[in-house]
Structures are given as structure tokens and as C-alpha cells.
N, C-alpha and C. Protein backbone atom coordinates (compact mmCIF):
# COMPACT_ATOMS: atom_id res chain seq x y z
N UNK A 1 244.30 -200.63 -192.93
CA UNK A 1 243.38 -200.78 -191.81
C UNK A 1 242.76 -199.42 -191.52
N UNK A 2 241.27 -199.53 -191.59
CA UNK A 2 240.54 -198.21 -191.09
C UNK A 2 240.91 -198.09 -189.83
N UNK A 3 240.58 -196.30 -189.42
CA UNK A 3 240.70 -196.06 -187.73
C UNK A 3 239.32 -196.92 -187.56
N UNK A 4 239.43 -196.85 -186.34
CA UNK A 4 237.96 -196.77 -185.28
C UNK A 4 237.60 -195.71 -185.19
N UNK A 5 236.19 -195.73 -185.04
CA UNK A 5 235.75 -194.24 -184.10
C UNK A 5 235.71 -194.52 -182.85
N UNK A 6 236.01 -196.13 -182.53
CA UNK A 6 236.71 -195.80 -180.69
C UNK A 6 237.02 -195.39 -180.24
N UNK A 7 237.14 -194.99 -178.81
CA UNK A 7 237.80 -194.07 -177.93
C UNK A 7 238.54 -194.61 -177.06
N UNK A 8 239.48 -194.59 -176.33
CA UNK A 8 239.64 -195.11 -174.89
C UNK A 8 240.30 -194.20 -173.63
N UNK A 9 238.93 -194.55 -172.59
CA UNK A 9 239.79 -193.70 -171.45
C UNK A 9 240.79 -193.78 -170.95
N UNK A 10 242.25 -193.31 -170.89
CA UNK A 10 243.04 -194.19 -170.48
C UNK A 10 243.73 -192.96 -169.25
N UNK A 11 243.68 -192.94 -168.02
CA UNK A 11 244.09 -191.81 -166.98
C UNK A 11 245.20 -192.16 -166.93
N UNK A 12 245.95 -193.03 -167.39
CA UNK A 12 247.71 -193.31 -166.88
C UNK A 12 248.08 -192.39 -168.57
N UNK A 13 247.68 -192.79 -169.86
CA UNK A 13 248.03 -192.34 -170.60
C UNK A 13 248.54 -190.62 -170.72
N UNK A 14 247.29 -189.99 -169.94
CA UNK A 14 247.53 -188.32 -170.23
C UNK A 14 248.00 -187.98 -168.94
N UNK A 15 247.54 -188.34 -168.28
CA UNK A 15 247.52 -187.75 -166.62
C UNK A 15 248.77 -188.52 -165.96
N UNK A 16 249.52 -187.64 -165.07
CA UNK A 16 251.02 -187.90 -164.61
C UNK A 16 250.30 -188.18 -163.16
N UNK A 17 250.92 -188.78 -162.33
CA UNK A 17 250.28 -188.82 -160.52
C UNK A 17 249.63 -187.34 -160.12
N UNK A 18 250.47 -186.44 -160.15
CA UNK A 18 249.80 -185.42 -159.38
C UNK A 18 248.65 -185.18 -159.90
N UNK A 19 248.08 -185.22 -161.50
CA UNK A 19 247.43 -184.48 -161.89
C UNK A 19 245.73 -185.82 -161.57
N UNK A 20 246.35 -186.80 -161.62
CA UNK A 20 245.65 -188.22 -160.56
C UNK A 20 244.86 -187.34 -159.62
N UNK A 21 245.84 -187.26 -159.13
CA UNK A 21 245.33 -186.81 -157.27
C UNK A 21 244.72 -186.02 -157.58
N UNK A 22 245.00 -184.66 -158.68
CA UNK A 22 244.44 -183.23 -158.65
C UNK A 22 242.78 -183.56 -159.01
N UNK A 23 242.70 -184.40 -159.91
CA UNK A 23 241.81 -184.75 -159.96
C UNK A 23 240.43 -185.60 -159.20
N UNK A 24 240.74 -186.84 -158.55
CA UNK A 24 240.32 -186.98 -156.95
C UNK A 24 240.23 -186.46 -155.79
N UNK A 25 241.16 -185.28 -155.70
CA UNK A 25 240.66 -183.98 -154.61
C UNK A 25 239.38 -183.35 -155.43
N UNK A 26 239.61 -183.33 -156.54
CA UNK A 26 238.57 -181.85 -157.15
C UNK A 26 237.23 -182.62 -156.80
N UNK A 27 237.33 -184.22 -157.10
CA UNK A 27 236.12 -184.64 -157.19
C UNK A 27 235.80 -185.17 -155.54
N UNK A 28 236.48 -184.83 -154.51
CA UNK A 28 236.14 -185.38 -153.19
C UNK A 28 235.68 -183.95 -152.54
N UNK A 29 236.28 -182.73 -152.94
CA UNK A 29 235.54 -181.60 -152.64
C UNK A 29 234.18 -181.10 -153.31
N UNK A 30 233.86 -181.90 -154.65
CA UNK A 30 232.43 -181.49 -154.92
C UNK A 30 231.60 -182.66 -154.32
N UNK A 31 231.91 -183.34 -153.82
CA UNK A 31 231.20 -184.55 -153.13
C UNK A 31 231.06 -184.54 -152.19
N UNK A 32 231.63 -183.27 -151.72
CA UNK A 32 232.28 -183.48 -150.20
C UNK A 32 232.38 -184.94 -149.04
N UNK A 33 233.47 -185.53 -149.58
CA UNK A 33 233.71 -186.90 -148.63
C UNK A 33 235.24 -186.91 -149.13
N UNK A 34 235.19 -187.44 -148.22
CA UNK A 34 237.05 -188.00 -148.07
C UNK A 34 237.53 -189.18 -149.08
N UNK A 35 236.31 -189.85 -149.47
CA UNK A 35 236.43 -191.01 -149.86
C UNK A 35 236.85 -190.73 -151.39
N UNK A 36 237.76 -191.64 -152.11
CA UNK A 36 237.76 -191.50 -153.61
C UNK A 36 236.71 -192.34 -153.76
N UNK A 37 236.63 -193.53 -153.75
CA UNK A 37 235.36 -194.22 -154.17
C UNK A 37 233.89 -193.51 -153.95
N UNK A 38 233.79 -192.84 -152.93
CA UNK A 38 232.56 -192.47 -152.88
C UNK A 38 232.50 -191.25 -154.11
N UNK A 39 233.43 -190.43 -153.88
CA UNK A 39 233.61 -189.27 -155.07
C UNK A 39 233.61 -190.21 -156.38
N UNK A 40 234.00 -191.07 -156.61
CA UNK A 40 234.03 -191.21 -158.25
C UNK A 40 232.44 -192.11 -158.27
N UNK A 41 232.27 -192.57 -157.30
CA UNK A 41 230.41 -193.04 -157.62
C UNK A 41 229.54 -192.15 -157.38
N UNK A 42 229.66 -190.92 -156.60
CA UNK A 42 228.78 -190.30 -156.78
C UNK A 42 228.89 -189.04 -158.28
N UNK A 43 229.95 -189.04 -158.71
CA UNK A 43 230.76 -188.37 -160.24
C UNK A 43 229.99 -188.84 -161.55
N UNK A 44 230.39 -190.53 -161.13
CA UNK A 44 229.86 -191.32 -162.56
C UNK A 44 227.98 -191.52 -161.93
N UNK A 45 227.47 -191.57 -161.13
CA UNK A 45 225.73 -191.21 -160.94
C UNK A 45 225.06 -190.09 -161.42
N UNK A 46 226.38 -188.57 -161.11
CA UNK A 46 226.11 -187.38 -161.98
C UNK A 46 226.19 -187.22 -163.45
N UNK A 47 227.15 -187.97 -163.68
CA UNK A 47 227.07 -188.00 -165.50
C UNK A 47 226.42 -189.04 -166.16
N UNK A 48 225.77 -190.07 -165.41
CA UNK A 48 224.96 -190.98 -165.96
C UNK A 48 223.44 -190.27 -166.18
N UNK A 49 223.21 -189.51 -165.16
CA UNK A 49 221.85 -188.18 -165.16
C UNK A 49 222.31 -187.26 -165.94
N UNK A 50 223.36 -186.75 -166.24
CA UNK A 50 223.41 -185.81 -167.16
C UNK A 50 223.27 -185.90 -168.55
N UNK A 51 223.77 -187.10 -168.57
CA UNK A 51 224.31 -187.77 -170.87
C UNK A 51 223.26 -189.04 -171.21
N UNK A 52 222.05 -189.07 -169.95
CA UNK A 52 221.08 -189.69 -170.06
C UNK A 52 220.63 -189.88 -171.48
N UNK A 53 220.23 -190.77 -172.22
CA UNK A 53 219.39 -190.58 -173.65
C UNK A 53 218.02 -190.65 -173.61
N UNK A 54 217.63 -189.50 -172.99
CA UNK A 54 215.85 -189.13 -172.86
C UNK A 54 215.11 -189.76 -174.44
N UNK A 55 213.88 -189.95 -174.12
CA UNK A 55 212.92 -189.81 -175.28
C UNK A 55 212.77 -189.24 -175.76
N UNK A 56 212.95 -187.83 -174.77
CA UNK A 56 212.74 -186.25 -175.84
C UNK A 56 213.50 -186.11 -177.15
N UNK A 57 214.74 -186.57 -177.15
CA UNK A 57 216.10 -186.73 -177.75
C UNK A 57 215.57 -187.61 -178.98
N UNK A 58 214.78 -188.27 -178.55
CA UNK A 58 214.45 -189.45 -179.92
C UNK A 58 213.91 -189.13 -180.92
N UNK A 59 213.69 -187.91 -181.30
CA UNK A 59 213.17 -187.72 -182.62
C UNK A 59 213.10 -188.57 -183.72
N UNK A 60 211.83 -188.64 -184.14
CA UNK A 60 211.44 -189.31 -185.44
C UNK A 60 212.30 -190.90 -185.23
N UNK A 61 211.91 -191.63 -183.82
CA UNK A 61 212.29 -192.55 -183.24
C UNK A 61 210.92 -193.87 -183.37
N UNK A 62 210.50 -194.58 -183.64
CA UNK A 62 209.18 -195.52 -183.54
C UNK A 62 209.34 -195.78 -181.88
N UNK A 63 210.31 -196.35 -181.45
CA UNK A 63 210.26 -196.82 -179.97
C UNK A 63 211.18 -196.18 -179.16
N UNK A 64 211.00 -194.79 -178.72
CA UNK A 64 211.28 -194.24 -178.39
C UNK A 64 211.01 -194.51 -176.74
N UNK A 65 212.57 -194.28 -175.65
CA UNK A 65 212.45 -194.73 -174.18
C UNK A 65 213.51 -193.93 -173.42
N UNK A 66 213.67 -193.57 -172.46
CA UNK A 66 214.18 -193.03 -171.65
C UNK A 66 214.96 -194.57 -171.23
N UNK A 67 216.81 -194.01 -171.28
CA UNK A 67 217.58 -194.82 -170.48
C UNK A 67 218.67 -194.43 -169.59
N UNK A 68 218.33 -194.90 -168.52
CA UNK A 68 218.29 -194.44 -167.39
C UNK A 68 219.61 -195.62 -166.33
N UNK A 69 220.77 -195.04 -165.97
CA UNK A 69 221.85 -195.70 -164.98
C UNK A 69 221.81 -195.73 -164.02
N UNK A 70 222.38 -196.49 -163.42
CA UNK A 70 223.14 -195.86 -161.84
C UNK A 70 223.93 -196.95 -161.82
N UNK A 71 225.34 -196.65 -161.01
CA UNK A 71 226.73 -197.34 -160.61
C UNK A 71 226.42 -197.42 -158.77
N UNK A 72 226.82 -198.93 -158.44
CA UNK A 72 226.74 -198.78 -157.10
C UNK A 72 227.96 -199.95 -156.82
N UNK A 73 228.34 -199.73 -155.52
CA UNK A 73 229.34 -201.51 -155.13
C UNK A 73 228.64 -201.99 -154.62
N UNK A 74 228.98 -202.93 -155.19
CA UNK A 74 228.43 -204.67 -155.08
C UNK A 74 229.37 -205.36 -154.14
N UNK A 75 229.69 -206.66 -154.31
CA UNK A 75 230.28 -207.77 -153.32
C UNK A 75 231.77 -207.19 -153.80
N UNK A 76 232.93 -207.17 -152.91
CA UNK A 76 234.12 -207.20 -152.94
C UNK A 76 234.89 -207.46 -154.62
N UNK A 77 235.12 -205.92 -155.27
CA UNK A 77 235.48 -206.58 -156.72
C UNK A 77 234.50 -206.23 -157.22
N UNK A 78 233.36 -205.75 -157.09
CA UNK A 78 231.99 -206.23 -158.30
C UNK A 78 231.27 -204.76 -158.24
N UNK A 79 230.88 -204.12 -159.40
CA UNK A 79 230.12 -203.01 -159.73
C UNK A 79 228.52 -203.71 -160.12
N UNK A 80 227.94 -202.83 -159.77
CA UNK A 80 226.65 -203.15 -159.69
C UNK A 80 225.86 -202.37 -160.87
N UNK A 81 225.41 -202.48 -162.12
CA UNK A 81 225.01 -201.40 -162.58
C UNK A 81 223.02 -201.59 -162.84
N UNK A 82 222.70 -200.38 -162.89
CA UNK A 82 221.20 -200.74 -162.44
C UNK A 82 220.80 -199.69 -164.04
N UNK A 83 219.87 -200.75 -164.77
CA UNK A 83 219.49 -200.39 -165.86
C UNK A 83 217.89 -200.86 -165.65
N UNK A 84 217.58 -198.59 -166.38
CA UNK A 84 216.37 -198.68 -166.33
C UNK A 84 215.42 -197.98 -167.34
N UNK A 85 214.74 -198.70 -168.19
CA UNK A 85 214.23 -198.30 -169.85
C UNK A 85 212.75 -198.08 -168.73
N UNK A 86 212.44 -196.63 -169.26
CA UNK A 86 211.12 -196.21 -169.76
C UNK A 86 210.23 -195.81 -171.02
N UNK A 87 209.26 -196.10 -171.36
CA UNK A 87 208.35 -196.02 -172.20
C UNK A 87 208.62 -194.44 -172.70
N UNK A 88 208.09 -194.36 -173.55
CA UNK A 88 207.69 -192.64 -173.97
C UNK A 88 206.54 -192.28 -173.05
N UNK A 89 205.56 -192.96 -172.73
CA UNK A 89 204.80 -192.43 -171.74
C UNK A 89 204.97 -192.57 -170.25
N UNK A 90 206.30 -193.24 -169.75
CA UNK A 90 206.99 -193.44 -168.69
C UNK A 90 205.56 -194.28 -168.03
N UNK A 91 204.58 -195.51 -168.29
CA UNK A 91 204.27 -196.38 -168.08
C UNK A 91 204.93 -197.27 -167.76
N UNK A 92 205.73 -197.98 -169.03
CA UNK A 92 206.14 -199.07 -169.40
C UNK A 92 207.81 -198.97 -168.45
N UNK A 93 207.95 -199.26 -167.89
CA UNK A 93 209.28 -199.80 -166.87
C UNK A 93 209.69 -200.89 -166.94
N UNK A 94 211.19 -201.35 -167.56
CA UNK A 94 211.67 -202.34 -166.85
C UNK A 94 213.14 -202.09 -166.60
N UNK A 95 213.39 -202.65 -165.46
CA UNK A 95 214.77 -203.03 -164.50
C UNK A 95 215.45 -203.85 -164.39
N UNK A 96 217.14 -203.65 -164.95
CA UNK A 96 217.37 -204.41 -164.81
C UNK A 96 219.03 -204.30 -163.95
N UNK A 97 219.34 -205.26 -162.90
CA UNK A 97 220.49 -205.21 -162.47
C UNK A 97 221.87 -205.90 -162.98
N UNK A 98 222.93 -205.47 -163.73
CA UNK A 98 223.77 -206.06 -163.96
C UNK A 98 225.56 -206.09 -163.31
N UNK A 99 225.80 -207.26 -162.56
CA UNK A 99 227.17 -207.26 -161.95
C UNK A 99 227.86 -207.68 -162.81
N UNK A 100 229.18 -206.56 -162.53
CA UNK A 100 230.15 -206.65 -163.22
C UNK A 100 231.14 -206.77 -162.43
N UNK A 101 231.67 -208.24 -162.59
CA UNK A 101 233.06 -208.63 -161.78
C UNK A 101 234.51 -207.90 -162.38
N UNK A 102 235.37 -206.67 -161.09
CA UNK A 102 235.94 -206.19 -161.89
C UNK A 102 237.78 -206.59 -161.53
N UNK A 103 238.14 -207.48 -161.00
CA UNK A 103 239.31 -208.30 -160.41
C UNK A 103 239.23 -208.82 -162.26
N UNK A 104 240.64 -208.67 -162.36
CA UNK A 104 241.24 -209.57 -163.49
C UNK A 104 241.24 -208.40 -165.17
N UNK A 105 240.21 -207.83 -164.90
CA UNK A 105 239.78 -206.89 -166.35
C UNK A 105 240.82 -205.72 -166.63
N UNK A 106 240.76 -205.00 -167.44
CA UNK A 106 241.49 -204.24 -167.55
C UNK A 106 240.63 -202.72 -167.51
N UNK A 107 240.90 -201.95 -166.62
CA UNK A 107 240.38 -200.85 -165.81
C UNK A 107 240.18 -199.81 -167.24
N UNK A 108 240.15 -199.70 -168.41
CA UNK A 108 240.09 -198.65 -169.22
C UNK A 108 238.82 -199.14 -169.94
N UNK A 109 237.76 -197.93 -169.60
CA UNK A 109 236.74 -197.99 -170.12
C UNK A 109 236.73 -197.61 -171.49
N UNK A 110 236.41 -198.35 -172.77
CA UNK A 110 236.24 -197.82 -174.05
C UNK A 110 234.60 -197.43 -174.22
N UNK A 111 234.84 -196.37 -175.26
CA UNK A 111 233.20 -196.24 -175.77
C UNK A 111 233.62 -196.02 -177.15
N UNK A 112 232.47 -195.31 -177.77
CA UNK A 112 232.61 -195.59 -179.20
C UNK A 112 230.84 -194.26 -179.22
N UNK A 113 231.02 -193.55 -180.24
CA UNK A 113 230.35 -192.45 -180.40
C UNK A 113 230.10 -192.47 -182.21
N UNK A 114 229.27 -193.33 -182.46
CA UNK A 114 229.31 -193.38 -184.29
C UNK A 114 228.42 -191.58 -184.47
N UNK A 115 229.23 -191.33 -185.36
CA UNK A 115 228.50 -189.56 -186.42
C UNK A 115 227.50 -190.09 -186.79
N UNK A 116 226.38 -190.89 -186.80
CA UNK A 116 225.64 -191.53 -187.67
C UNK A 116 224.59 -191.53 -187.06
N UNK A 117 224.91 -191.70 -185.80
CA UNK A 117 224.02 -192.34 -184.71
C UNK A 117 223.91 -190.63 -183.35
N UNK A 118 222.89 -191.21 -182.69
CA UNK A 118 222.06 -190.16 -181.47
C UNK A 118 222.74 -190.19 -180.30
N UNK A 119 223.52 -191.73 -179.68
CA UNK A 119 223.84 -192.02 -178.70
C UNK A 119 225.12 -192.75 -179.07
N UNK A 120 226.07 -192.75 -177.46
CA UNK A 120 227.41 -193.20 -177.68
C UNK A 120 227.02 -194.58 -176.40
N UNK A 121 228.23 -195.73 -176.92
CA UNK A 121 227.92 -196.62 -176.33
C UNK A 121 229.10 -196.81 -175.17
N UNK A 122 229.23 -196.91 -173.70
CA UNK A 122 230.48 -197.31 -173.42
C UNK A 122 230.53 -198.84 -173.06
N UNK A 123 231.42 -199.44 -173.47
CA UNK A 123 231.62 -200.82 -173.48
C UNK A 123 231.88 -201.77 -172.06
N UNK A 124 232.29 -203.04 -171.70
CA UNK A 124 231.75 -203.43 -170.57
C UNK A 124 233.59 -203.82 -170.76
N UNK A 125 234.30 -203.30 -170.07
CA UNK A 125 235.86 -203.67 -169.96
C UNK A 125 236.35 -205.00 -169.44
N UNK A 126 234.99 -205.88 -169.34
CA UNK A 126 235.45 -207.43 -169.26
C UNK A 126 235.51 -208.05 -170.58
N UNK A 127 234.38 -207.65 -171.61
CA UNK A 127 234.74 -208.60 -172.68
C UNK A 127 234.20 -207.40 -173.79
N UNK A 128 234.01 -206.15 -174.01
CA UNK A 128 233.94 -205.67 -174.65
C UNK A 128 232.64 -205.29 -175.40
N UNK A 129 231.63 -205.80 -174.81
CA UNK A 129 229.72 -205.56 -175.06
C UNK A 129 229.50 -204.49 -174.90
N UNK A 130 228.43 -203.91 -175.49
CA UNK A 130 228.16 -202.63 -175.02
C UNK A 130 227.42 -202.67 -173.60
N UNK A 131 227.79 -201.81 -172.78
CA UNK A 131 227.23 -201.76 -171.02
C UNK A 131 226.19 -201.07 -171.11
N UNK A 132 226.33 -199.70 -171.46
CA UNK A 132 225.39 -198.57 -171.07
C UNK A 132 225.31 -197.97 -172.45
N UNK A 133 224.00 -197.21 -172.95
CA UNK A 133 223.99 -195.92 -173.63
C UNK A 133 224.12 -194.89 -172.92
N UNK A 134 224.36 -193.74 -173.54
CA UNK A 134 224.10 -192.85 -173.21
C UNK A 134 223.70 -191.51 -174.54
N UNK A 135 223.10 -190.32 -174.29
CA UNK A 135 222.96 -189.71 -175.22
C UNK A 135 224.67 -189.31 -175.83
N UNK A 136 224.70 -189.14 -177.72
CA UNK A 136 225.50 -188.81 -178.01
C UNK A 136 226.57 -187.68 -177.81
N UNK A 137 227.59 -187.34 -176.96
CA UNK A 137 228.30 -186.54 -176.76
C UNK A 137 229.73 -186.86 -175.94
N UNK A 138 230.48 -186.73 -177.27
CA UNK A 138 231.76 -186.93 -177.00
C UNK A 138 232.69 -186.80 -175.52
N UNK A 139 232.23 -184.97 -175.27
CA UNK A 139 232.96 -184.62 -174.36
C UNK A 139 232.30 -185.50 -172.90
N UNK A 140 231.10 -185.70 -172.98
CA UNK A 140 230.49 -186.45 -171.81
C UNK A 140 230.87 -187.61 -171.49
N UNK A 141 230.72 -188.48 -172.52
CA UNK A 141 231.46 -190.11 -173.20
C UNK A 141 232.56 -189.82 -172.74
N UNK A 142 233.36 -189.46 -172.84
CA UNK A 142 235.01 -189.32 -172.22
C UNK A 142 235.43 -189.26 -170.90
N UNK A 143 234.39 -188.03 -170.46
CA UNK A 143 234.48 -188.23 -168.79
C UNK A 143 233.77 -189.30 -168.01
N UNK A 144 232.86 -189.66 -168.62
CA UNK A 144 232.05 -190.81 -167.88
C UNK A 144 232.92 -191.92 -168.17
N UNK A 145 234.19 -192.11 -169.23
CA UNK A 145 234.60 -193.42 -169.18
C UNK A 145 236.03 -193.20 -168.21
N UNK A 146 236.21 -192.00 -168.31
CA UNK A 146 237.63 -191.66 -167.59
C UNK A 146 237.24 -191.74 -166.07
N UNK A 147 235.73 -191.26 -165.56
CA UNK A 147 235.39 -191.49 -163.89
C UNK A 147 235.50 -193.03 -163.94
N UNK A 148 234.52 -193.68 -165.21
CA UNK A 148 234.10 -194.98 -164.60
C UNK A 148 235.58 -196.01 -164.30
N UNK A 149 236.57 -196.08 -164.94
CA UNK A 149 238.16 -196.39 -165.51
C UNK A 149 238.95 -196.06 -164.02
N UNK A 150 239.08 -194.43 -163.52
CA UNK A 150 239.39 -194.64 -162.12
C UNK A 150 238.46 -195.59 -161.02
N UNK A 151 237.36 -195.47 -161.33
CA UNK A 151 236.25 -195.97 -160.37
C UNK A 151 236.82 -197.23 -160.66
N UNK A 152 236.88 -197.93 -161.53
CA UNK A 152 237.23 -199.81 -161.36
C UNK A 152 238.69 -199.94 -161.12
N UNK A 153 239.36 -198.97 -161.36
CA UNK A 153 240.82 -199.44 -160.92
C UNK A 153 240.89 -199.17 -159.39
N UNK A 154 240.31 -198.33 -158.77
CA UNK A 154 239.81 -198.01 -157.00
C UNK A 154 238.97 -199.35 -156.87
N UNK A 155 237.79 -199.66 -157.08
CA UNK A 155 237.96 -200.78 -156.48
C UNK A 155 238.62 -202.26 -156.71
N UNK A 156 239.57 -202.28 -157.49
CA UNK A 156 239.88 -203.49 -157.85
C UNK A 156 241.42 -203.76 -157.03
N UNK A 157 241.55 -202.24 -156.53
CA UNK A 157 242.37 -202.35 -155.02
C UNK A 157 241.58 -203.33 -153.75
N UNK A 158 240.47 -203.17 -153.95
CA UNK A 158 239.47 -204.06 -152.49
C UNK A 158 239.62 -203.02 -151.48
């Protein structure tokens, strides 16, 4: 059996409690709010703008588009994710909103980063689709699945 070039975030795997917490303080003092949820949505909004997969990025691309996230809560249980493709000439817009019911799933975000390819994909931890692109980069891909992974196991407390 080949490896994968899968990944999976898994915060219980590496991280012991304290280093949990150490981590949700660090991210409630750059957020400044008390809140973990608010710190890990406003965390995973920062790295969705950061590991963005611009057009610029698209080299020697035919349909080349800017794709563009954002994470918000939705109804009790439910992530909201807001997907938004622009044109190369940032004309062409479309939007789209997708809820993700997160009661029942299993809180570890996988992605997958092919050598082959420009962009890494992270997967939708209900049934395993790809959710989001983002531009290719490992170390980014990791933290965005390790925020998004605390972020659904926080709300799947309610």
C-alpha cells in the first residue's frame, strides 16, 4: 500500500492539554477577546487571507481566478463557509454559501498538498470532499486545518 500525501490535523495527537490552552490563550491575546471561538474564527479568516490562491499565483493558468474564504457560525452546530471565485479581471464574481453541519463528524480536518500541483486542498470532515483551496503551502495547510479542527470541536460543544 502507497502512503498518501494526506495530512491530518490532529491537536489531541501532538498537543497535551496545557499546550491546548497555550495555544487558545496565544490566539485570544492576538484577537484580543476572551472568547476561544471568536479567536479561532477570527485565526482561520486570517489564514484563509493569507494561503489565499490569487490569480497572480496562476501562472501559465487558461482560467485563471482568485479564491477567496471566510468561516462564520451559522445555526447551533453549523459552520458557515462563504466561497468566493473572481475572474482574472476581478469582473466576473460568483458566491457561494456553504453549511456545514458539524454535530456527529469527526473534528480533524484533513488536507492533502499534491508536489504536482499549485494549491492544497482541505477536505470537508463530514464526508471527505474537497471544502476549500487554498494556495500550495504545507506549513499554512497545517495550521489552517489545526485552527479549523479546534474551531469544529469548540463548536460542536454548542
Amino acid at each position: 500500500m502507497a502512503a498518501s500525501p494526506a495530512f491530518a490535523a490532529e491537536p489531541d495527537a501532538g498537543l497535551s492539554s496545557a499546550e491546548q490552552s497555550n495555544y487558545l490563550r496565544e490566539l485570544k491575546r492576538l484577537y484580543l477577546t476572551e472568547s476561544d471561538r471568536q479567536a479561532l474564527l477570527a485565526h482561520c479568516n486570517d489564514l484563509l487571507k493569507t494561503y489565499a490562491l490569487r490569480a497572480a499565483f496562476q501562472v501559465g493558468q487558461a482560467q485563471r481566478q482568485d479564491l477567496l474564504y471566510q468561516v462564520r457560525e451559522g445555526e447551533s452546530g453549523e459552520l458557515v463557509l462563504r466561497e468566493e471565485i473572481r475572474g482574472q479581471q476581478g469582473t466576473d464574481i460568483a458566491v457561494r454559501n456553504q453549511r456545514i453541519p458539524l454535530f456527529g463528524v469527526d473534528p480533524f480536518v484533513r488536507y492533502d498538498c499534491p508536489s504536482s500541483g499549485i494549491s492544497c486542498v482541505l477536505q470537508n470532515p463530514k464526508d471527505g470532499r474537497p471544502l476549500l483551496t487554498i494556495v500550495r503551502d504545507h506549513k499554512g495547510a497545517a495550521e489552517l486545518a489545526k485552527a479549523m479542527s479546534f474551531l469544529i470541536r469548540n463548536m460542536q460543544k454548542g
